[in-house]
Protein backbone atom coordinates (compact mmCIF):
# COMPACT_ATOMS: atom_id res chain seq x y z
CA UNK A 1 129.02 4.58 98.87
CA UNK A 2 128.99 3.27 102.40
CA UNK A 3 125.85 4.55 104.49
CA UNK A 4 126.28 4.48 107.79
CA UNK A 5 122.47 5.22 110.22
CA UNK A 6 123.52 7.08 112.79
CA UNK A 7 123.67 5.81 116.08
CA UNK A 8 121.52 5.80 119.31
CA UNK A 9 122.22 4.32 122.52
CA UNK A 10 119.28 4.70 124.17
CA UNK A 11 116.62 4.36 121.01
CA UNK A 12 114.82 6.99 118.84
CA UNK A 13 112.81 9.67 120.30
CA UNK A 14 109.11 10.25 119.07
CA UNK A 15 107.40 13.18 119.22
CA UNK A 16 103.28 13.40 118.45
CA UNK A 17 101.82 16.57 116.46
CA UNK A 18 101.97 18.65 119.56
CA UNK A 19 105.62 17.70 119.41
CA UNK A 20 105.98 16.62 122.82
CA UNK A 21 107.73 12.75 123.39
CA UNK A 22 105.55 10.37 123.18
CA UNK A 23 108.27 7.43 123.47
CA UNK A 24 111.93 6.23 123.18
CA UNK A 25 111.89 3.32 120.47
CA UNK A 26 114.73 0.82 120.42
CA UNK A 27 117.05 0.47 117.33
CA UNK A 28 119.05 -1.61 115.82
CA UNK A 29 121.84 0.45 113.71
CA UNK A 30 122.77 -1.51 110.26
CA UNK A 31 125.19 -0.93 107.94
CA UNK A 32 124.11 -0.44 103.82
CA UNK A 33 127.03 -0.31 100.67
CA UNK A 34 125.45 0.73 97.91
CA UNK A 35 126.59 2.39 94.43
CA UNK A 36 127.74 6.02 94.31
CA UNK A 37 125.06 6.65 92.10
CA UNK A 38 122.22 5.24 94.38
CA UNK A 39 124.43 7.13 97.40
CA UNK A 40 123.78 10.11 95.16
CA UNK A 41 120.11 9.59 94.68
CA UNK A 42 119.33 9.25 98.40
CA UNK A 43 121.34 11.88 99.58
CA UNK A 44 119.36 14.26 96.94
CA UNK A 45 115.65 12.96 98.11
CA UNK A 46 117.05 13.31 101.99
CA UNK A 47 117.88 16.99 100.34
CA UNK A 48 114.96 17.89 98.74
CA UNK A 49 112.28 15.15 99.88
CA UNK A 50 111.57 16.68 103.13
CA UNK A 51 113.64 14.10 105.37
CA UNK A 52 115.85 15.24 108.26
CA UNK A 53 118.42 11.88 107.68
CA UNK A 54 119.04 9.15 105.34
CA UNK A 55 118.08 7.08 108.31
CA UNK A 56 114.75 8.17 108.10
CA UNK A 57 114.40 7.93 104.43
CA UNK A 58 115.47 4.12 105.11
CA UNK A 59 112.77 4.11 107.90
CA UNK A 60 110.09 5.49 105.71
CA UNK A 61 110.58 2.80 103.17
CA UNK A 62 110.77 -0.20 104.66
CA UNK A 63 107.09 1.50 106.79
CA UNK A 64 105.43 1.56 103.06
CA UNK A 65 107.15 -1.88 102.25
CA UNK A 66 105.51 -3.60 105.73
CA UNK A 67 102.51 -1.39 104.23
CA UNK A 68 102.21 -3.25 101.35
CA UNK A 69 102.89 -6.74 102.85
CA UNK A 70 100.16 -6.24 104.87
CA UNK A 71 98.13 -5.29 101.98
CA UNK A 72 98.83 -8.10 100.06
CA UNK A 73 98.16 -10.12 103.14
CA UNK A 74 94.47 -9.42 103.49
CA UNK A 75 94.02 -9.63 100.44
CA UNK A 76 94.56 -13.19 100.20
CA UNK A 77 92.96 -13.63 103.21
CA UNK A 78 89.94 -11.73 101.82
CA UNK A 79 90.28 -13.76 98.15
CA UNK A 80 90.83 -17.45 99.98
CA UNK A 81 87.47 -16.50 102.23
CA UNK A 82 85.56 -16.02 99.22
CA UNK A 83 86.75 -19.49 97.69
CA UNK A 84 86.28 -21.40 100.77
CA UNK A 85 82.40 -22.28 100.09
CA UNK A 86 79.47 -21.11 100.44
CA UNK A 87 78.11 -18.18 102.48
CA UNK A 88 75.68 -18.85 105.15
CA UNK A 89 73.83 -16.93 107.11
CA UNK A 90 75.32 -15.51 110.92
CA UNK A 91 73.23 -15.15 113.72
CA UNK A 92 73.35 -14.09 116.93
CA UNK A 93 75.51 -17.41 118.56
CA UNK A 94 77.83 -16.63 115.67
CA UNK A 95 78.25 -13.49 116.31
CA UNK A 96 78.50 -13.94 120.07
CA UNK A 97 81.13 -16.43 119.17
CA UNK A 98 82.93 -13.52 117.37
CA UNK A 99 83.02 -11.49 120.39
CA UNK A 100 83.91 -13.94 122.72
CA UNK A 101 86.98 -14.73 120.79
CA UNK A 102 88.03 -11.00 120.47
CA UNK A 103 87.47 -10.75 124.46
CA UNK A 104 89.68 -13.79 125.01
CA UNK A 105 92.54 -12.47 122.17
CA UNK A 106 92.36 -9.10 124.26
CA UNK A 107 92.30 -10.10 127.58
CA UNK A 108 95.55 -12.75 126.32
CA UNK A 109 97.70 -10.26 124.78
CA UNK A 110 97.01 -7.61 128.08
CA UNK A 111 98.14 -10.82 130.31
CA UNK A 112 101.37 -10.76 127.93
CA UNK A 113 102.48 -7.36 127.91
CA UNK A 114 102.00 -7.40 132.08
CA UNK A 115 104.37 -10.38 132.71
């Protein structure tokens, strides 16, 4: 079974809880071949599984997969800070130093998205 996502030209449209637009997303439309039998399965859960296209079936899975990457993520993050010594003790330079980072990661990635 060939699944094709529909297309958009201009992007998707996203609506908050109120259900007014909130913004026009880009997309990229791909092309999926898959069994008739896994065809058949998706096209029942788009049926019955509360989504309005197999598109957005797609869209939700690949939003749990990123999800879980990001899970798994920290959580080597978190596993490699607890093997990397011992704890000390922060005070208030550290923490200052903490802050002072976060200001300059802010202010960099406002500087980006004005250019």
């Amino acid at each position: 079974m060939l699944i094709e996502p529909s297309m958009a030209i201009n992007g998707i449209t996203c609506h908050n809880y109120e259900g007014k637009i909130r913004e026009v997303v880009p997309v990229k439309s791909i092309n999926i071949s898959l069994p008739d039998a896994m065809g058949t399965y998706i096209e029942e859960k788009v049926a019955t599984g509360g989504y309005s296209s197999v598109s957005e079936y797609f869209r939700e899975l690949v939003r749990q997969d990123q999800k879980r990457q990001a899970a798994e993520r920290l959580e080597a993050m978190l596993l490699e800070g607890l093997n990397c010594g011992n704890a000390t003790q922060m005070n208030p330079d550290d923490w200052e130093d903490i802050h002072q980072a976060v200001r300059e990661r802010i202010a960099k990635h406002k500087g980006s998205n004005q250019g």
